[in-house]
Protein backbone atom coordinates (compact mmCIF):
# COMPACT_ATOMS: atom_id res chain seq x y z
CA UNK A 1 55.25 97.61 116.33
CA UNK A 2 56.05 96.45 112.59
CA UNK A 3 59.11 95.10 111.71
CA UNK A 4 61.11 96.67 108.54
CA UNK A 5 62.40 94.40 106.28
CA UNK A 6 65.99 95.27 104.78
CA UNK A 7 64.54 96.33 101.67
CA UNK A 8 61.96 99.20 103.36
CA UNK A 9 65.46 100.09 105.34
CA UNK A 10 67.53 100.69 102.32
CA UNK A 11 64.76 102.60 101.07
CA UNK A 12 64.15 104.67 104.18
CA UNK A 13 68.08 105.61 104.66
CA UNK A 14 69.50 108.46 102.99
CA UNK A 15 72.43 107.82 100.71
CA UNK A 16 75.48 110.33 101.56
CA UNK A 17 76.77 110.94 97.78
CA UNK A 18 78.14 114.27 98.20
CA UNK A 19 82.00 112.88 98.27
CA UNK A 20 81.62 112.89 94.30
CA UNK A 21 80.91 116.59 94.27
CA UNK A 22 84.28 117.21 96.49
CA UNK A 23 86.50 119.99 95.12
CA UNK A 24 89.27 117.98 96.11
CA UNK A 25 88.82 115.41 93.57
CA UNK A 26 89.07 118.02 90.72
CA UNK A 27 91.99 119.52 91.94
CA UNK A 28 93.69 116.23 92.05
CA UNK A 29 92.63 115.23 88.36
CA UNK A 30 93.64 118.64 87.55
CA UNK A 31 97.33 118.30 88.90
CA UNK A 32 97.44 114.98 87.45
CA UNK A 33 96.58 116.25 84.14
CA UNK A 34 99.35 118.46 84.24
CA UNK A 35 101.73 116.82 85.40
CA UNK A 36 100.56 114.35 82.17
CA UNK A 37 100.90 117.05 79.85
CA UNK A 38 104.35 118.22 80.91
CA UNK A 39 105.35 114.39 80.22
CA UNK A 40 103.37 114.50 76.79
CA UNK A 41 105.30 117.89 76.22
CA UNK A 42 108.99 116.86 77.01
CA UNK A 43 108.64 113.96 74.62
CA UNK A 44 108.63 116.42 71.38
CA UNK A 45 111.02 118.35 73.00
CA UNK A 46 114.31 116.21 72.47
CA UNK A 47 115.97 112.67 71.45
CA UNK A 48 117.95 112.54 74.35
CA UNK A 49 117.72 109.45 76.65
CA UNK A 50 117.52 111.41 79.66
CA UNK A 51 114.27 114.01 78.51
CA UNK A 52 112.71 110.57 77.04
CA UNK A 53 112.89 108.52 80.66
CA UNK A 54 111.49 111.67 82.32
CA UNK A 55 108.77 112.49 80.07
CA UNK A 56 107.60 108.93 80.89
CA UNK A 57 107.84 109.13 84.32
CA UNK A 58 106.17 112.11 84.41
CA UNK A 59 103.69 110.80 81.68
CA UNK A 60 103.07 107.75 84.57
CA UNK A 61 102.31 109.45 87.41
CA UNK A 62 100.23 112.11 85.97
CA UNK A 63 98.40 109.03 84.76
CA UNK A 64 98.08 107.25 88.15
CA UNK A 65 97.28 110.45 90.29
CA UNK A 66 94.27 110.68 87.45
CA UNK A 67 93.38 107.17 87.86
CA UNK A 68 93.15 107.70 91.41
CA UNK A 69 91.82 110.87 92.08
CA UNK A 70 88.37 108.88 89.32
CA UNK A 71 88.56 105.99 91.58
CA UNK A 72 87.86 107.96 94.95
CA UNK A 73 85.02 109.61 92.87
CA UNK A 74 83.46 106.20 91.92
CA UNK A 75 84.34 104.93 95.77
């Protein structure tokens, strides 16, 4: 009986990489982008100090669910 070296077992494994091609990734980027875009959107929409903190917020979590929803891909 030969013994495998870590490299031939690496080689021999296969490598699960079909959590990149999950739907649900997508439809998070998707929701984050418009949830973005309704932030980008309210900041044309007025001066006031109350449409300029929301559009931020909105701006900032549309960002973050993005960010997020890449980083699972990459993970």
């Amino acid at each position: 009986m030969k013994h495998k070296t870590p490299q031939e077992e690496t080689l021999n494994t296969p490598i699960n990489n079909n959590n990149a091609n999950s739907l649900n990734h997508y439809k998070l980027i998707t929701v984050g982008l418009i949830i973005g875009l309704a932030g980008i959107f309210l900041r044309f929409t007025g001066t006031w100090n109350l449409i300029d903190t929301v559009s931020n917020i909105l701006f900032t979590i549309g960002s973050v669910i993005c960010i997020k929803a890449v980083l699972d891909i990459l993970k």
